[in-house]
C-alpha atoms as a PDB file:
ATOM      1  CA  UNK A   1       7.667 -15.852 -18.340  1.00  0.00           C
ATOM      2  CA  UNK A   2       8.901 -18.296 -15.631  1.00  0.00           C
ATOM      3  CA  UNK A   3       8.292 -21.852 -16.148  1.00  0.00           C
ATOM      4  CA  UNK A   4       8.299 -24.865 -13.691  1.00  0.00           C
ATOM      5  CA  UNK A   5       8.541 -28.601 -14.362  1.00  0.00           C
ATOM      6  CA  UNK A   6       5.218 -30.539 -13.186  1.00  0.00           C
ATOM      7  CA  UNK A   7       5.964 -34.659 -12.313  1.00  0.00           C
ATOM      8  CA  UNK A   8       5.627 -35.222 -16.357  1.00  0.00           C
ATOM      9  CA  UNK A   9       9.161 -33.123 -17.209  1.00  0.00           C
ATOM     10  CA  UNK A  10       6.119 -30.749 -18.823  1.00  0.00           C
ATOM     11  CA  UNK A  11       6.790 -27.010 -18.286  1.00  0.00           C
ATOM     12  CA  UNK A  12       3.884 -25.136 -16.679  1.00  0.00           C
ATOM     13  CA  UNK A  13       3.661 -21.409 -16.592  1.00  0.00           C
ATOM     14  CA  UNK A  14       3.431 -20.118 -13.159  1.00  0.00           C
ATOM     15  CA  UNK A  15       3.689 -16.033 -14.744  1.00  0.00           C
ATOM     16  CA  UNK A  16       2.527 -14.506 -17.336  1.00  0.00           C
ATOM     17  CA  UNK A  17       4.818 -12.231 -19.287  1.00  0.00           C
ATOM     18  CA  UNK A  18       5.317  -9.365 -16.721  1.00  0.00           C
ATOM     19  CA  UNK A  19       3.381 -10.544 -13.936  1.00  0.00           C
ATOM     20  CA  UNK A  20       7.072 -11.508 -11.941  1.00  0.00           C
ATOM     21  CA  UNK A  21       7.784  -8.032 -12.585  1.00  0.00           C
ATOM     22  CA  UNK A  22       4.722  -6.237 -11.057  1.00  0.00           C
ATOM     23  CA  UNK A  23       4.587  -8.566  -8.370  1.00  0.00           C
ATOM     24  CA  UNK A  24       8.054  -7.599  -7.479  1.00  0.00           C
ATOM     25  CA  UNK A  25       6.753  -3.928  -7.716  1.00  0.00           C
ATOM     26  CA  UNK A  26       4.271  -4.267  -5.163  1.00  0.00           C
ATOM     27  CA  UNK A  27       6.544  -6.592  -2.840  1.00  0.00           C
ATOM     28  CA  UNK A  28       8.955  -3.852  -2.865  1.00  0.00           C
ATOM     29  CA  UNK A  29       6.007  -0.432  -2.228  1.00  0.00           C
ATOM     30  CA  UNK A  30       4.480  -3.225   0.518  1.00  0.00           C
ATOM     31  CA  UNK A  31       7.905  -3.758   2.491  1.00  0.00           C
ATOM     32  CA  UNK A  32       8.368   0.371   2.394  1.00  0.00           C
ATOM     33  CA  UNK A  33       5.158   0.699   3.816  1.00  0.00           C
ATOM     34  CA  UNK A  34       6.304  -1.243   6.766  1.00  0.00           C
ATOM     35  CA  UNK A  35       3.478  -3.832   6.863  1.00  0.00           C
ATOM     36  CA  UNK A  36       0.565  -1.339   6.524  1.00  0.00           C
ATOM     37  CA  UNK A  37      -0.288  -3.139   3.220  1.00  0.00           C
ATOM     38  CA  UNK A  38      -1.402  -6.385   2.547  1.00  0.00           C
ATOM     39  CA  UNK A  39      -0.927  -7.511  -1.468  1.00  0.00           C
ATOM     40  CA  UNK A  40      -3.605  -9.514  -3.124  1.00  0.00           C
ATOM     41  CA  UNK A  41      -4.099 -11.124  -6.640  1.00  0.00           C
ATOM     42  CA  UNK A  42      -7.272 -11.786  -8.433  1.00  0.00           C
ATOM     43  CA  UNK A  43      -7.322 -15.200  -9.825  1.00  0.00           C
ATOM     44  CA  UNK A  44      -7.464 -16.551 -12.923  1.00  0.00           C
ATOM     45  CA  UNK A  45      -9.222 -19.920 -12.258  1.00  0.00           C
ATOM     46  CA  UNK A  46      -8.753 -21.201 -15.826  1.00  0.00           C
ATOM     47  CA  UNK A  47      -4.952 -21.322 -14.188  1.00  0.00           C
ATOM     48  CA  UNK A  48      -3.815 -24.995 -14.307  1.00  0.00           C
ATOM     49  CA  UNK A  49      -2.424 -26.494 -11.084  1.00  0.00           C
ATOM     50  CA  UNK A  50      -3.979 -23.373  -9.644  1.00  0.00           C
ATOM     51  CA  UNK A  51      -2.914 -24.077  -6.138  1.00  0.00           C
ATOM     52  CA  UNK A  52       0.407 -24.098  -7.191  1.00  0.00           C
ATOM     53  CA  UNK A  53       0.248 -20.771  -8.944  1.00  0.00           C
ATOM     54  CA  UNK A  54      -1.275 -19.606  -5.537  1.00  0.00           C
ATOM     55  CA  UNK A  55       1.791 -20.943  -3.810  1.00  0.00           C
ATOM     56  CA  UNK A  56       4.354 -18.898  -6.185  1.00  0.00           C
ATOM     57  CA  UNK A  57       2.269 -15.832  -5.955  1.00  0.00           C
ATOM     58  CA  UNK A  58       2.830 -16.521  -1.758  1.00  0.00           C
ATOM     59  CA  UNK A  59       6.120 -16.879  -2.539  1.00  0.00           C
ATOM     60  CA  UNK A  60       6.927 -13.514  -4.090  1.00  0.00           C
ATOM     61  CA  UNK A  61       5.288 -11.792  -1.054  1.00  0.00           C
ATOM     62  CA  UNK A  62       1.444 -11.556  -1.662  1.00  0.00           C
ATOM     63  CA  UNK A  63      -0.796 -11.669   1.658  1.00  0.00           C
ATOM     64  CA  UNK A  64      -3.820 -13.993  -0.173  1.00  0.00           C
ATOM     65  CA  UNK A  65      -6.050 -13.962  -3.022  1.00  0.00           C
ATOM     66  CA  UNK A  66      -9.409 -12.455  -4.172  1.00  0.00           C
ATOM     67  CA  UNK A  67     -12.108 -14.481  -5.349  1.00  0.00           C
ATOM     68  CA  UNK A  68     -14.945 -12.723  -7.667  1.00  0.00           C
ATOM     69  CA  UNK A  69     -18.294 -15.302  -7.271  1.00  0.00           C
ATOM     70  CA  UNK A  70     -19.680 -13.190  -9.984  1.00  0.00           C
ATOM     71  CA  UNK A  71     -16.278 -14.815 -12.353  1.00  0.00           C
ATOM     72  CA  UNK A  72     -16.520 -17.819 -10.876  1.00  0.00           C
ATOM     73  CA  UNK A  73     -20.476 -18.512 -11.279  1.00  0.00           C
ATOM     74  CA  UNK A  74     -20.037 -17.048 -15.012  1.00  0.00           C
ATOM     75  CA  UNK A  75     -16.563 -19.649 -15.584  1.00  0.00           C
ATOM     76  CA  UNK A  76     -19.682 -22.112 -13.838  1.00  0.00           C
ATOM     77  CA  UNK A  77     -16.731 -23.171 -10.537  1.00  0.00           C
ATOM     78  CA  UNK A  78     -17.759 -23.483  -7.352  1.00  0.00           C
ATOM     79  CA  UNK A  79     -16.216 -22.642  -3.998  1.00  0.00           C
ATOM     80  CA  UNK A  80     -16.251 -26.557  -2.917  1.00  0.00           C
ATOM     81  CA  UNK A  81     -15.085 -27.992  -5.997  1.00  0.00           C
ATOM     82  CA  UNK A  82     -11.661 -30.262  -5.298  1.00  0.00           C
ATOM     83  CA  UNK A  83      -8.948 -27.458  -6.890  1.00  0.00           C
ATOM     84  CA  UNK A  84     -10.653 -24.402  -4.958  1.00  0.00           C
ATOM     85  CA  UNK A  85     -10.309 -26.274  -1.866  1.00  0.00           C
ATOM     86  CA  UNK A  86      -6.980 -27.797  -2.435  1.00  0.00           C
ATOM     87  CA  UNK A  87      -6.362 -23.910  -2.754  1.00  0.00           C
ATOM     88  CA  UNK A  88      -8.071 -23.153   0.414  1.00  0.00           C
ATOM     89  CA  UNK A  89      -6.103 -26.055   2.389  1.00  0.00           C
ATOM     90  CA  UNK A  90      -2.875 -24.697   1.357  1.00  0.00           C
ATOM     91  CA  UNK A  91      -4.199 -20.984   2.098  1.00  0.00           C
ATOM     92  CA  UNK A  92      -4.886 -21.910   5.360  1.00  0.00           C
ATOM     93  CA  UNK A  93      -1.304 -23.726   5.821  1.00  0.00           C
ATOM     94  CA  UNK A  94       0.228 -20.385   4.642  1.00  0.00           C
ATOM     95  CA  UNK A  95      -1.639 -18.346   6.984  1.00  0.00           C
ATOM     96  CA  UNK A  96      -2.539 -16.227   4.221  1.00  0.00           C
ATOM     97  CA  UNK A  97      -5.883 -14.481   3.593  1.00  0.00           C
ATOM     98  CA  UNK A  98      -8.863 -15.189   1.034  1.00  0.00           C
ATOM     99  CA  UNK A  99     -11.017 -12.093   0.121  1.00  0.00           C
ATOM    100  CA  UNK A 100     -14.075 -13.336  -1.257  1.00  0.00           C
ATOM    101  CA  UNK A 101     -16.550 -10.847  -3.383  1.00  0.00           C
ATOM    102  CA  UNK A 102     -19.860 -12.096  -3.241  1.00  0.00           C
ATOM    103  CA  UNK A 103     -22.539 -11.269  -6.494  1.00  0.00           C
ATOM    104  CA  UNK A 104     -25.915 -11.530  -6.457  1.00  0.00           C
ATOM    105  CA  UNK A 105     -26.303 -15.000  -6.123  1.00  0.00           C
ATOM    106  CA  UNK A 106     -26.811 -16.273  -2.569  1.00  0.00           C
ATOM    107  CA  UNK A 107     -25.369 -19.685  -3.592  1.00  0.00           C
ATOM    108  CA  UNK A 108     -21.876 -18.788  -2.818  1.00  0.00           C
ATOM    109  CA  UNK A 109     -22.919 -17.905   0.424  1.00  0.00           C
ATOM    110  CA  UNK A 110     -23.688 -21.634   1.387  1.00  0.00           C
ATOM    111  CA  UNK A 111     -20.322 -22.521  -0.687  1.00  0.00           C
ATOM    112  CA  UNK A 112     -18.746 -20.404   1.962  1.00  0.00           C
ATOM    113  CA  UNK A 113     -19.938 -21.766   4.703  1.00  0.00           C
ATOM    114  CA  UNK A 114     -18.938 -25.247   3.854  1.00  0.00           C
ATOM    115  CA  UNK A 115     -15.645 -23.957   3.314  1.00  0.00           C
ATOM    116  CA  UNK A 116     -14.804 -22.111   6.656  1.00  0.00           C
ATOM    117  CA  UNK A 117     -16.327 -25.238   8.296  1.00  0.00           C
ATOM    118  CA  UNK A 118     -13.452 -27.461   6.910  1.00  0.00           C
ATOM    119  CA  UNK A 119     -11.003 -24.834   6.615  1.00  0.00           C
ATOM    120  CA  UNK A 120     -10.980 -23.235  10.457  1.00  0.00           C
ATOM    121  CA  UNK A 121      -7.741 -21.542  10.433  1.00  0.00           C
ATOM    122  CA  UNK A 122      -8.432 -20.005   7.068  1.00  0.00           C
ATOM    123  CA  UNK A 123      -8.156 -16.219   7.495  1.00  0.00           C
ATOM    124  CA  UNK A 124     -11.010 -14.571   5.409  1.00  0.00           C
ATOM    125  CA  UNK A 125     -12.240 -10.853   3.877  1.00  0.00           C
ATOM    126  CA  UNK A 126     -16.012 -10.962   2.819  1.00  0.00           C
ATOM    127  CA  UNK A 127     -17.168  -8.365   0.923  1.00  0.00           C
ATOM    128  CA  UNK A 128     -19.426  -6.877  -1.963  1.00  0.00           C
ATOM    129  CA  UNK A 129     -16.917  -5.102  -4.497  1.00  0.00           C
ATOM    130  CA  UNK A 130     -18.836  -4.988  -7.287  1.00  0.00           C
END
């Protein structure tokens, strides 16, 4: 498990036990593809300092991030809240992508609206996959 210091001198996890490993798995199949693939992860929100989590995945060669709105309507987060779009922001900055499953619910659709509105560089997948 790798472990960074936050501002406190408090060690936050940034992988779970074998999640370097895999990541380094898929890093390594992407780069012998030559750039046909693009890697994704899908988030655990419950992550803390879950922007920074999103910038270590970046970091070990993932393209962006999937979003489930049927996990994040269950965990009861939405799109615009202030840690989803600090997430976003640094997305964008990254020039990384956000694939975004949408449920059911047609709420997240408005959420998503608001969010390519203030995020215009952010590079986005929409789809329904389940």
């Amino acid at each position: 498990m790798t472990q960074n210091h936050n501002d406190n001198s408090k060690p936050v996890v940034i992988f779970t036990e074998g999640e370097e490993l895999k990541l380094e798995k898929l890093a390594a199949y992407e780069k012998s593809t030559r750039g046909r693939c693009l890697l994704f992860s899908l988030l655990d929100y419950g992550q803390p300092e879950l922007s920074r989590h999103v910038w270590e995945l970046m970091n070990h060669g993932l393209n962006g991030v999937a979003i489930s709105c049927n996990r994040l309507q269950k965990d009861g987060i939405k799109l615009t809240s202030r840690s989803m779009m600090q997430m976003f922001r640094m997305l964008e900055d990254r020039d990384a992508y956000l694939l975004v499953s949408f449920g059911a619910d047609d709420e997240y659709f408005d959420q998503m609206k608001s969010v390519v509105t203030e995020c215009t560089r952010l590079r986005v997948i929409l789809g329904n996959l389940g």
